[in-house]
N, C-alpha and C. Protein backbone atom coordinates (compact mmCIF):
# COMPACT_ATOMS: atom_id res chain seq x y z
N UNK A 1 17.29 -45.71 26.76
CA UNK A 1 16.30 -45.56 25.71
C UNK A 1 15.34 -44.41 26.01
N UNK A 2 15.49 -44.38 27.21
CA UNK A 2 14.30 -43.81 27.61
C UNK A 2 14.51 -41.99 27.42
N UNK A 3 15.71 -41.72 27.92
CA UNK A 3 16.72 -40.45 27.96
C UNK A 3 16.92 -40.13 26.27
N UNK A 4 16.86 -41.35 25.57
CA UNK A 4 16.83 -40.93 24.12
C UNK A 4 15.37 -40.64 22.99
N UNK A 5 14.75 -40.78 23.71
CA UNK A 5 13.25 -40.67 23.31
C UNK A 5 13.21 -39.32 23.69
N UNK A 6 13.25 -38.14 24.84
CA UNK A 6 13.34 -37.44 25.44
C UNK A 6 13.98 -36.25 24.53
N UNK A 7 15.58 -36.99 24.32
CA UNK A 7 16.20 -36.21 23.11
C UNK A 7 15.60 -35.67 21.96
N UNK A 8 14.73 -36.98 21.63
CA UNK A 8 14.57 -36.89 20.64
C UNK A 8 12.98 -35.79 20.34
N UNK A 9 12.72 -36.36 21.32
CA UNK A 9 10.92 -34.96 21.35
C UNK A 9 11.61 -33.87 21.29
N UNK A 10 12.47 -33.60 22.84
CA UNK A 10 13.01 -31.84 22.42
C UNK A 10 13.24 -31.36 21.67
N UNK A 11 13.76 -32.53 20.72
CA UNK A 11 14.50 -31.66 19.09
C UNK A 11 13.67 -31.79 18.39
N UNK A 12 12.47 -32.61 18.26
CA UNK A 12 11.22 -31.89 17.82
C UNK A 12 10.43 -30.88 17.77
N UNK A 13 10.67 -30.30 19.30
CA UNK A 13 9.72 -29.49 19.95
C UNK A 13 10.65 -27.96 19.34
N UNK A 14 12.07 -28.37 19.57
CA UNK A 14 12.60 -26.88 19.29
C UNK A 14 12.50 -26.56 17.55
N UNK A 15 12.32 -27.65 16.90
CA UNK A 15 12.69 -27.22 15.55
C UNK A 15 10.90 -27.03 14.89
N UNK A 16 10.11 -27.81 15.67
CA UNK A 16 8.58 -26.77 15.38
C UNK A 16 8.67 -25.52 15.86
N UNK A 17 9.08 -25.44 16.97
CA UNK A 17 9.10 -23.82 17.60
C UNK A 17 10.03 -23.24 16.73
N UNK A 18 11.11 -23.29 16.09
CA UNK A 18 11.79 -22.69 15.21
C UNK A 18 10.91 -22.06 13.96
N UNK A 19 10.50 -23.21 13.42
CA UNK A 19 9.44 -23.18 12.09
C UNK A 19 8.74 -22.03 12.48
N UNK A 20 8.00 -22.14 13.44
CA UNK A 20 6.96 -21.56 13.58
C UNK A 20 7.07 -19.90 14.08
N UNK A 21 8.38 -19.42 14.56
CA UNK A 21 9.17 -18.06 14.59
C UNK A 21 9.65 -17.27 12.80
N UNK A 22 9.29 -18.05 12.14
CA UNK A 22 9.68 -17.73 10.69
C UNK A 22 8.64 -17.39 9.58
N UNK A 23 7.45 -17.76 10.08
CA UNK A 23 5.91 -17.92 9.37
C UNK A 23 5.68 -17.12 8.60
N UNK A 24 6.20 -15.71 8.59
CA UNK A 24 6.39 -14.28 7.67
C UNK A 24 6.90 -14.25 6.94
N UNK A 25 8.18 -14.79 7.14
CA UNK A 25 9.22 -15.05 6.26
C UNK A 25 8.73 -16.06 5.10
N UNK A 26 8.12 -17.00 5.49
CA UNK A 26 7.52 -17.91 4.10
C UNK A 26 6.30 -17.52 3.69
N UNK A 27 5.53 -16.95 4.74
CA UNK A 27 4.50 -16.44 3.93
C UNK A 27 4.09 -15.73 2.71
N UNK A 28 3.12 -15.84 1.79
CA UNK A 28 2.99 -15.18 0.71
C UNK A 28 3.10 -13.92 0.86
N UNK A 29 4.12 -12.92 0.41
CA UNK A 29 4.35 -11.63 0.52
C UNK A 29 3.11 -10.55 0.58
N UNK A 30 2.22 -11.07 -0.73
CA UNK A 30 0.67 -10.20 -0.53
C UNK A 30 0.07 -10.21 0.57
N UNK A 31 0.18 -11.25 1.23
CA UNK A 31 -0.67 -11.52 2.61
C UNK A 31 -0.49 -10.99 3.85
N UNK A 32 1.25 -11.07 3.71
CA UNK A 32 1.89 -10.44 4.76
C UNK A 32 1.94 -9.03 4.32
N UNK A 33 2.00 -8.69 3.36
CA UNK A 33 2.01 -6.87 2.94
C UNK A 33 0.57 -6.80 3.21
N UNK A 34 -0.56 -6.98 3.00
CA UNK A 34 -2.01 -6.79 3.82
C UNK A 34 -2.19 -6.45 4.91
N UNK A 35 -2.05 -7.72 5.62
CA UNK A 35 -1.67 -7.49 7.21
C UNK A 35 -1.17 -7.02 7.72
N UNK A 36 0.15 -6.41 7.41
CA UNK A 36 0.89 -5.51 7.82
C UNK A 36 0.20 -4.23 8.30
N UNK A 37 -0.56 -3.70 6.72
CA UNK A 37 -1.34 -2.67 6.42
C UNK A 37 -2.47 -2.76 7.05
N UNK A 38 -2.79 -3.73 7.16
CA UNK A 38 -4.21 -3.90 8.24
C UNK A 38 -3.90 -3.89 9.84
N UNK A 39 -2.82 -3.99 10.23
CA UNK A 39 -2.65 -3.59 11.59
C UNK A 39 -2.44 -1.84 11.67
N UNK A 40 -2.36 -1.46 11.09
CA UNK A 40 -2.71 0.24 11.16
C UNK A 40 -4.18 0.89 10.77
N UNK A 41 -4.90 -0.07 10.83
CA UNK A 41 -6.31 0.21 10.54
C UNK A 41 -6.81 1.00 12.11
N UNK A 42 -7.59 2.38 11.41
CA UNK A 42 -8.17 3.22 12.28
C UNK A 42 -6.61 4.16 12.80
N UNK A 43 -5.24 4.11 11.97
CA UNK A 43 -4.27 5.07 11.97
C UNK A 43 -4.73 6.17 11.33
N UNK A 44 -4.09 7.51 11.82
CA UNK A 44 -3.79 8.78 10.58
C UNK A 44 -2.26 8.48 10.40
N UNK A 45 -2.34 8.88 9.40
CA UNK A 45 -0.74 9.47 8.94
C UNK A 45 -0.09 10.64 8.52
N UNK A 46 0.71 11.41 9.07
CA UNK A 46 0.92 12.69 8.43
C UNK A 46 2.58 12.64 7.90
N UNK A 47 2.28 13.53 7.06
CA UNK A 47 3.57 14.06 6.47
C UNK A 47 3.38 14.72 5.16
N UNK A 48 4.20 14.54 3.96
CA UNK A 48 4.35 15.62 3.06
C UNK A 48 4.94 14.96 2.09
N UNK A 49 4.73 15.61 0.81
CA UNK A 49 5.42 14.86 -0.38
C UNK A 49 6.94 15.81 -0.27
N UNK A 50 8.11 14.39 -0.71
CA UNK A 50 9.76 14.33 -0.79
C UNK A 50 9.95 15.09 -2.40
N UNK A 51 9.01 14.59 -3.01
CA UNK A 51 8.98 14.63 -4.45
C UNK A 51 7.92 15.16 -5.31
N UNK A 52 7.79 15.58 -6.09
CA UNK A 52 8.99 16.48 -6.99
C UNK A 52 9.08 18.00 -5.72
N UNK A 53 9.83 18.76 -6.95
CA UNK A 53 10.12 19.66 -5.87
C UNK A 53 9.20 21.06 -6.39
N UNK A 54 8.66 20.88 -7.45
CA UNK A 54 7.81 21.69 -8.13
C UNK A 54 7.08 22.82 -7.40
N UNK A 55 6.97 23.59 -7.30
CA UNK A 55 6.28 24.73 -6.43
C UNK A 55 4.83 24.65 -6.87
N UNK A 56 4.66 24.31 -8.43
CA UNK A 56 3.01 24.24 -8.70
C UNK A 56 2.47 23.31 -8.37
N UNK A 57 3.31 21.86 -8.43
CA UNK A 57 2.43 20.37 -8.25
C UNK A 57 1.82 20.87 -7.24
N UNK A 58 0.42 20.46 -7.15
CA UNK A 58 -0.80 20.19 -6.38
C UNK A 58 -0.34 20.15 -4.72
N UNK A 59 0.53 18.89 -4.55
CA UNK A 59 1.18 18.31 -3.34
C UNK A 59 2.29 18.51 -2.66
N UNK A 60 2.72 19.43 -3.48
CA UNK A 60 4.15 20.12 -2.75
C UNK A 60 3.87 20.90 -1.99
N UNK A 61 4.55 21.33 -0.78
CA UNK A 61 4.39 22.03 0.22
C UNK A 61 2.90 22.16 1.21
N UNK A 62 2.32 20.87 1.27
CA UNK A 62 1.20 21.13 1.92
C UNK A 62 1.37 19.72 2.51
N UNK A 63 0.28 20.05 3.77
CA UNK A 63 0.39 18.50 4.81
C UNK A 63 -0.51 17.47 4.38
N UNK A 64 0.31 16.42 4.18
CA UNK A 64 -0.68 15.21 3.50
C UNK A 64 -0.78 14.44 5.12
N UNK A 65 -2.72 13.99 5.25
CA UNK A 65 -2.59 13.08 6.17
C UNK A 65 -3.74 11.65 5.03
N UNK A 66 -3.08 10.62 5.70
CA UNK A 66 -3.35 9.30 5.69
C UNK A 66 -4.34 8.53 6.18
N UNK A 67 -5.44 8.46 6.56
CA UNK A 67 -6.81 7.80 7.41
C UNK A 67 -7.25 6.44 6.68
N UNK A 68 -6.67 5.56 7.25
CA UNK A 68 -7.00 4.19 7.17
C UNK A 68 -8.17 3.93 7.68
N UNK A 69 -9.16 3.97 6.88
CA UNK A 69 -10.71 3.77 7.57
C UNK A 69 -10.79 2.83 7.35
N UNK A 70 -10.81 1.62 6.60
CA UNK A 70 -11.67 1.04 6.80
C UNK A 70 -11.05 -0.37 6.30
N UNK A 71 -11.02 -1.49 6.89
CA UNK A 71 -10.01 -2.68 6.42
C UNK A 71 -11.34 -3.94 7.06
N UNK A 72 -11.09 -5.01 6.34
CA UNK A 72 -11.77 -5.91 6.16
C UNK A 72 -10.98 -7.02 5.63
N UNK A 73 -11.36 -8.18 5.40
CA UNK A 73 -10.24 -9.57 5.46
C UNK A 73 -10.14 -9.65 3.73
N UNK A 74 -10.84 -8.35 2.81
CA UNK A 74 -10.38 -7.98 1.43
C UNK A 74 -10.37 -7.06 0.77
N UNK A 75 -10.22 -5.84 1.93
CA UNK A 75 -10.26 -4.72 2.07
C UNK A 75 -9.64 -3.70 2.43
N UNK A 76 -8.29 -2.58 1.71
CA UNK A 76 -8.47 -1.64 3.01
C UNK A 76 -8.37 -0.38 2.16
N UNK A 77 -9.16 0.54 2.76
CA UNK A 77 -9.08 2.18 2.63
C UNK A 77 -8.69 3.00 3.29
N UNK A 78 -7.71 3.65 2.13
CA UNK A 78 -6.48 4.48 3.12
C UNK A 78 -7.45 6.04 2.68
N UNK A 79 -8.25 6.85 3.50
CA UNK A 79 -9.06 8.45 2.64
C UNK A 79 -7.45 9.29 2.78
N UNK A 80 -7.74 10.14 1.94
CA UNK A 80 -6.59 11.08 1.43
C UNK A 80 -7.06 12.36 1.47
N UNK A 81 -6.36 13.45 2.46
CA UNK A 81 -6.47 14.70 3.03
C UNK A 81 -5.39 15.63 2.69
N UNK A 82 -5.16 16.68 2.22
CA UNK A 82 -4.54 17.81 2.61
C UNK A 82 -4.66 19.17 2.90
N UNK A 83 -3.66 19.36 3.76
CA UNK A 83 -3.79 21.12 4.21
C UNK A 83 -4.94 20.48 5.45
N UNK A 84 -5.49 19.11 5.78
CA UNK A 84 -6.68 19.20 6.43
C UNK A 84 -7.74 19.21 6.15
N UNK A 85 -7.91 19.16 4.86
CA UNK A 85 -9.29 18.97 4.13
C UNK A 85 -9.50 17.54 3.33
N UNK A 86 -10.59 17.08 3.03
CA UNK A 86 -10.72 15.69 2.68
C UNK A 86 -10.50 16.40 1.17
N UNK A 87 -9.33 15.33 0.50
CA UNK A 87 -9.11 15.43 -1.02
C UNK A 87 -10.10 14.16 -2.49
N UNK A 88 -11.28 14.21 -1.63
CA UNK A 88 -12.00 13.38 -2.47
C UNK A 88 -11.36 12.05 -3.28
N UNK A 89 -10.91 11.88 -2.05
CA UNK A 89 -10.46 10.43 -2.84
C UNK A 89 -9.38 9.41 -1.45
N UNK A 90 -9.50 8.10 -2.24
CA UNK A 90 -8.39 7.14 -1.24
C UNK A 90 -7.63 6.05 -2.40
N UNK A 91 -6.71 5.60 -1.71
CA UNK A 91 -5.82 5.01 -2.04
C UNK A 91 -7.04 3.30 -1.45
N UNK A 92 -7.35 1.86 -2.24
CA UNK A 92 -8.15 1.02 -1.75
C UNK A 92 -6.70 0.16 -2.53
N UNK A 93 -6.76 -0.93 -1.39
CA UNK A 93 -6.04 -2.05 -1.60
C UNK A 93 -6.76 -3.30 -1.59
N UNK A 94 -7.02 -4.00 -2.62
CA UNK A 94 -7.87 -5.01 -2.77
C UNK A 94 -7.26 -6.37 -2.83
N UNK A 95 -7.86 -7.58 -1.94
CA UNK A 95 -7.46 -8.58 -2.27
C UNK A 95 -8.40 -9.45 -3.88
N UNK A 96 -8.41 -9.60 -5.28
CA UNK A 96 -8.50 -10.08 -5.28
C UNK A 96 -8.52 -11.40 -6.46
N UNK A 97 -9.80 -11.97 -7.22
CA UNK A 97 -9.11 -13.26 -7.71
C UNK A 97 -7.64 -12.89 -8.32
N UNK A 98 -7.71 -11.85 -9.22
CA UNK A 98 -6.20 -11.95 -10.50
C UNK A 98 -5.37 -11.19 -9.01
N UNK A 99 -5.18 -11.34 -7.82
CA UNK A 99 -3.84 -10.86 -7.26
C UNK A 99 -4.05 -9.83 -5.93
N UNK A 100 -3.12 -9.05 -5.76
CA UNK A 100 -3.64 -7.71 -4.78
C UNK A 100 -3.39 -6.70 -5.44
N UNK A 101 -4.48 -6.01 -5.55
CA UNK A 101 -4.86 -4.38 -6.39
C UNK A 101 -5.07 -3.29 -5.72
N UNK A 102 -4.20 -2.60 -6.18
CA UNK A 102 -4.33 -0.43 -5.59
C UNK A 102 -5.09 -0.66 -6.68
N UNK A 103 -6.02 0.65 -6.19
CA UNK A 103 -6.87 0.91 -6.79
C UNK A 103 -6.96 2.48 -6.30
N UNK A 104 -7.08 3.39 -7.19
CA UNK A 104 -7.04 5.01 -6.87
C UNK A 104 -8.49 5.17 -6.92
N UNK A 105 -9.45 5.66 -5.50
CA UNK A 105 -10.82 5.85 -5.93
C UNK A 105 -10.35 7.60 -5.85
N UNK A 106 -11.11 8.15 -6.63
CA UNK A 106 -11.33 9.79 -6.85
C UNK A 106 -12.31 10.43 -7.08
N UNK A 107 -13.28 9.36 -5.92
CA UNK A 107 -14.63 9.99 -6.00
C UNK A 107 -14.82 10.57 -4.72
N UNK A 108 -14.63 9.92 -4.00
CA UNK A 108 -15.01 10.22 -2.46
C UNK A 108 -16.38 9.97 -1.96
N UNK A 109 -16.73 10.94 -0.96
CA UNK A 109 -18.18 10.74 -0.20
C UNK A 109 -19.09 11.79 -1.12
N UNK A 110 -18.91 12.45 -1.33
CA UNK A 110 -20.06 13.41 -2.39
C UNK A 110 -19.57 13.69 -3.83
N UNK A 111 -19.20 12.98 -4.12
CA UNK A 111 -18.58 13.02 -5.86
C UNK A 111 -19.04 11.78 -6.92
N UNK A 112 -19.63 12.49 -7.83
CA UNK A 112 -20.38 11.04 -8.58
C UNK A 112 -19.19 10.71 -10.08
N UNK A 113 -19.34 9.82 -10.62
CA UNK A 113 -18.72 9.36 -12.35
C UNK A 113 -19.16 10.72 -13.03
N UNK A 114 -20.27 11.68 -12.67
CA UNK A 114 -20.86 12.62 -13.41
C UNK A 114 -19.97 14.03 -12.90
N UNK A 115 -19.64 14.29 -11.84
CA UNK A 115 -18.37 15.07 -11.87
C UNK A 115 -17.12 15.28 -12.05
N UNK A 116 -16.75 14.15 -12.42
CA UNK A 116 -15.28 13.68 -13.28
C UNK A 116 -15.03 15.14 -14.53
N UNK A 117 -14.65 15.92 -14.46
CA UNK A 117 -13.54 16.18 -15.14
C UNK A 117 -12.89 15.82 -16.63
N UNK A 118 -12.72 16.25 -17.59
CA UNK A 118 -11.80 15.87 -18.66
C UNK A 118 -10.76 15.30 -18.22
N UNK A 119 -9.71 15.74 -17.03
CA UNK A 119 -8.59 15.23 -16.75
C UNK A 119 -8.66 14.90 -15.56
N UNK A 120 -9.93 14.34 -14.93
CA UNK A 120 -10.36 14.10 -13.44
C UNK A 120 -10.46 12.34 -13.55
N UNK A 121 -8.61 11.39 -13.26
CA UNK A 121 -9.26 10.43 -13.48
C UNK A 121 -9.65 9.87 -11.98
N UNK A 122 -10.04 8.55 -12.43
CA UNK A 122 -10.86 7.79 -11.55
C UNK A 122 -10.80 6.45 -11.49
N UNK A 123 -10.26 5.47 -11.13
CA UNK A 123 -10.23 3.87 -10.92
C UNK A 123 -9.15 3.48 -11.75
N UNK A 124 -7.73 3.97 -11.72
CA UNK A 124 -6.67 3.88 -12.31
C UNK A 124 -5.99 3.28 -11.32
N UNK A 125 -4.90 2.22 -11.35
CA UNK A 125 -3.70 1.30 -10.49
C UNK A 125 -3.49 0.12 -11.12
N UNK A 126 -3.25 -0.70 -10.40
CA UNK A 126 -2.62 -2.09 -10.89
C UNK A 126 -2.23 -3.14 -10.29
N UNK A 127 -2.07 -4.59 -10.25
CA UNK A 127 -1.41 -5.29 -9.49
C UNK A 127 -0.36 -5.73 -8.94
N UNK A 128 -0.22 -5.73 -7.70
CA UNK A 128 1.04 -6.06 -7.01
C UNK A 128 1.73 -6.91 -7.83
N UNK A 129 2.87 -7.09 -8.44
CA UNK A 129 4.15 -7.78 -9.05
C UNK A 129 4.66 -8.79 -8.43
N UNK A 130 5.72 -9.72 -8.42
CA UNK A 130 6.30 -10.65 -7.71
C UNK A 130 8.06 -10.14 -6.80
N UNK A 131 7.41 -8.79 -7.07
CA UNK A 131 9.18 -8.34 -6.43
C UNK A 131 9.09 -7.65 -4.81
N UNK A 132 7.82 -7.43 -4.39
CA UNK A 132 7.85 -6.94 -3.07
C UNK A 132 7.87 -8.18 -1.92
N UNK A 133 7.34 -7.83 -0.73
CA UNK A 133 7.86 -8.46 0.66
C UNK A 133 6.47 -7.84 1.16
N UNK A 134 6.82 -8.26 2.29
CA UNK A 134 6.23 -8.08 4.11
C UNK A 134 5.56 -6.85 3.93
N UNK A 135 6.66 -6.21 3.55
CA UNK A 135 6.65 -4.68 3.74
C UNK A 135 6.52 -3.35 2.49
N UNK A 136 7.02 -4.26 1.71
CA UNK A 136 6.83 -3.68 -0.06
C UNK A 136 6.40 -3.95 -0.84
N UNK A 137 5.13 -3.25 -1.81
CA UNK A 137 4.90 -3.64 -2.76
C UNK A 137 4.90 -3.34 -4.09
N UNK A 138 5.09 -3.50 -5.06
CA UNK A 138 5.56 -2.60 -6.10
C UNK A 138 4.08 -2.74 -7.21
N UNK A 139 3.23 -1.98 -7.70
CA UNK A 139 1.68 -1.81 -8.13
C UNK A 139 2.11 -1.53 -9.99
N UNK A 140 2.29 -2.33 -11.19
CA UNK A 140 2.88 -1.79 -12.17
C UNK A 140 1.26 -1.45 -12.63
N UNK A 141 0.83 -0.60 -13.76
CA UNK A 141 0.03 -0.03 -14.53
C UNK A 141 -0.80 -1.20 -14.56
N UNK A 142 -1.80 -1.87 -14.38
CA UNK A 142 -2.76 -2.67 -15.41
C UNK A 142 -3.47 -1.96 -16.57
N UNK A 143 -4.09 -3.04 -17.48
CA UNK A 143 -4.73 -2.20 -18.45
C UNK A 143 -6.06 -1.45 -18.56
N UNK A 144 -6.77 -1.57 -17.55
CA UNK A 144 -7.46 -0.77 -17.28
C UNK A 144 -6.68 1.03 -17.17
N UNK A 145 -5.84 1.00 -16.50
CA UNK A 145 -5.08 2.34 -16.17
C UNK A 145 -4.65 2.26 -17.60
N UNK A 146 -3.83 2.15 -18.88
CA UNK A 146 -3.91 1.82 -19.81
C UNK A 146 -4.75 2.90 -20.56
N UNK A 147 -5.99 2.21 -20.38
CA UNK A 147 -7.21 2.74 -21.35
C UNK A 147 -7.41 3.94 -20.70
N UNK A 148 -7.32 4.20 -19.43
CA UNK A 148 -8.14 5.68 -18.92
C UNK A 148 -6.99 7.22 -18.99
N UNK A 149 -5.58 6.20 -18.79
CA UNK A 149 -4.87 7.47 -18.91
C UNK A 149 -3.54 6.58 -20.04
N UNK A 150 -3.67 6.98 -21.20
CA UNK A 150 -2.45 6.07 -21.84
C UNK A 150 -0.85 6.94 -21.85
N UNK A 151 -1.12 7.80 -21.11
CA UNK A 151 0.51 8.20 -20.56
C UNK A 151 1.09 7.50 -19.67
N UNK A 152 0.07 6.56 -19.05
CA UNK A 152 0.67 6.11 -17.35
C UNK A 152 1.02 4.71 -17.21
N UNK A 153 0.70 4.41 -18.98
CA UNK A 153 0.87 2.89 -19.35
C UNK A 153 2.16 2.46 -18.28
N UNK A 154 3.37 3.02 -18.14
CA UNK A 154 4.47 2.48 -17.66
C UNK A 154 4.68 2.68 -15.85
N UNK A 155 3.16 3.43 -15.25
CA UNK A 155 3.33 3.61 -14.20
C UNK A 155 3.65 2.97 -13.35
N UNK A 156 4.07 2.57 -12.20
CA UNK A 156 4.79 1.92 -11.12
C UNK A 156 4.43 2.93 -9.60
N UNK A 157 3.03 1.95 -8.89
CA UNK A 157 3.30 2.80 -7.50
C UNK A 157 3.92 1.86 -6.51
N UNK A 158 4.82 2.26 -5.44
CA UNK A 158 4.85 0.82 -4.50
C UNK A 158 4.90 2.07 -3.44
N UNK A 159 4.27 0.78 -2.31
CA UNK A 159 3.73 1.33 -1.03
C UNK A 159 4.57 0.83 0.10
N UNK A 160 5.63 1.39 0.80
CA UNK A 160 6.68 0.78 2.08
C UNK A 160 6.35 1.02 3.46
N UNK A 161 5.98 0.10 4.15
CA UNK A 161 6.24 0.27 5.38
C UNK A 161 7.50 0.12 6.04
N UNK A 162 7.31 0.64 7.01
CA UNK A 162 8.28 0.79 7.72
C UNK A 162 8.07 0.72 9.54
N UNK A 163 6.90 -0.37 9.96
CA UNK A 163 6.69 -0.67 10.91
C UNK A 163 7.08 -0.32 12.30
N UNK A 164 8.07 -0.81 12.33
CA UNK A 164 9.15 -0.37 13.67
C UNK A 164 9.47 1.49 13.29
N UNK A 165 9.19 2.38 12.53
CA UNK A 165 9.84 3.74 13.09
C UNK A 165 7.83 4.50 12.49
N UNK A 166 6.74 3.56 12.18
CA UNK A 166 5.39 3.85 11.85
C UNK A 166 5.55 5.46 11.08
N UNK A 167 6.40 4.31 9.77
CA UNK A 167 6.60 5.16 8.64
C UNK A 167 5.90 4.79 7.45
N UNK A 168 5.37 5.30 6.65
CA UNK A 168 4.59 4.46 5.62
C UNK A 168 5.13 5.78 3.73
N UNK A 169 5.61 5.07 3.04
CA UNK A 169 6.32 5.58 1.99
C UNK A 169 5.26 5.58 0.66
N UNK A 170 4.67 6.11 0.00
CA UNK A 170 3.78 6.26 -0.90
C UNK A 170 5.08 6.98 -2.58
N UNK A 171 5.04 5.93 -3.54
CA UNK A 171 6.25 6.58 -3.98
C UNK A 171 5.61 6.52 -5.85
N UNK A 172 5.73 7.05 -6.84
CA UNK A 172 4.91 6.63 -7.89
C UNK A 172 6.52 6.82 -9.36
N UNK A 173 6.30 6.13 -10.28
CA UNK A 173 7.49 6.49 -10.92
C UNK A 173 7.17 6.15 -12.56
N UNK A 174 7.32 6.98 -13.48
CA UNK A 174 6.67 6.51 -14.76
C UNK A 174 7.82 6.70 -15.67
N UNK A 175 7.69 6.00 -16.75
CA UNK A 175 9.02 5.97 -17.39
C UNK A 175 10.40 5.63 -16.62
N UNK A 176 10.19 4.91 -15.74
CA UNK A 176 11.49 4.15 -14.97
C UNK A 176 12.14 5.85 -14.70
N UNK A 177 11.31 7.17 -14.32
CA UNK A 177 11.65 7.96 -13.87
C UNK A 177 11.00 8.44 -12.43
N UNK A 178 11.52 9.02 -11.37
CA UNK A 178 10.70 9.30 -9.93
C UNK A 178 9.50 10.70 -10.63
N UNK A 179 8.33 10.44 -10.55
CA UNK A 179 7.48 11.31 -10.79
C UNK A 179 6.94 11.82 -9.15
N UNK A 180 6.42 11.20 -7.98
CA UNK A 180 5.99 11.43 -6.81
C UNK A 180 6.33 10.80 -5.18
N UNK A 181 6.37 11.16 -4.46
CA UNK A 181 7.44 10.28 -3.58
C UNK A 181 6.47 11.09 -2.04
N UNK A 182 5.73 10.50 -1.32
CA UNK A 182 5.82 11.27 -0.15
C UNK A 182 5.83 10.27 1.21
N UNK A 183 6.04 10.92 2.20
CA UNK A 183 6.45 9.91 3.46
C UNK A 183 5.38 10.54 4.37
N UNK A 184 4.73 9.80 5.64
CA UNK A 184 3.91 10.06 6.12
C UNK A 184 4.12 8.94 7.57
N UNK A 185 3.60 9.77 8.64
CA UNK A 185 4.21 8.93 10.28
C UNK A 185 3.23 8.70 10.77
N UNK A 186 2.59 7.72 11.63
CA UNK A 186 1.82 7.83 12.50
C UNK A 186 1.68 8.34 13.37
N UNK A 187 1.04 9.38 13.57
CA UNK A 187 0.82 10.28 14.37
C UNK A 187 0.47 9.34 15.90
């Protein structure tokens, strides 16, 4: 009896320890795509846009880096640089009530709502969907983005990590067509 009591804990003990090797795997994908992103807090990232191949776009042929400043338990800010210069603006991932939200700020540290631009937008993205993971998330248009830019109604950004090779994929696509695509490493 006694040898079977014994049995019987171990196979307790291994199949909690099992459970408990899998915790990611059941976890809510937003949470685990957060965290993910929040363990690279205080990273740069460099690299370059894949896409388009345009010689005029803005982002072609110049070095994009990545600076995860600033993450908090509903928070994180990725500032956005190229060529080495701060590009007045970040990529903010928000946890919150309606879901997890990109959010494009395009103000920066010295830029007010009063220097905006005719075509200078500002607080355009959307909420994470039910089709990403751990590691992916796919951001479709909300209606806010909607009202500020109504070309982008059909926009789609999703954001990939790639952990194990500290690759991070920034990819944007409108009209179920690739409009922007760039990859960026941890330096």
């Amino acid at each position: 009896m006694k040898k079977l009591l014994t049995i019987i804990a171990l196979t307790l003990l291994l199949s909690a320890c099992n459970g408990d090797t899998n915790v990611a795997e059941t976890e809510n994908p937003h949470e685990a795509f957060f965290a993910n992103l929040s363990s690279l807090c205080g990273e740069t990232l460099t690299g370059g846009s894949t896409f388009p191949d345009d010689p005029d776009h803005p982002l072609v042929d110049t070095e994009l880096n990545n600076h995860i400043s600033e993450c908090d338990e509903s928070k994180i800010r990725i500032e956005l640089y190229r060529d080495g210069d701060y590009w007045h603006g970040a990529w903010v991932i928000e946890k919150r009530e309606e879901g997890l939200h990109l959010f494009h700020d395009h103000l920066g540290d010295v830029r007010t709502m009063e220097d905006l631009g005719e075509n200078d937008f500002h607080g355009y993205g959307g909420y994470a969907d039910d089709t990403g993971s751990a590691t992916t998330q796919f951001f479709p248009a909300d209606d806010a983005t909607a009202d500020i830019i109504p070309a982008a109604v059909t926009n789609v950004w999703m954001m990939d990590l790639d952990l194990e090779n500290g690759k991070f994929v920034y990819y944007l696509e409108r009209h179920n067509e690739p409009r922007f695509r760039a990859e960026m490493f941890v330096n």
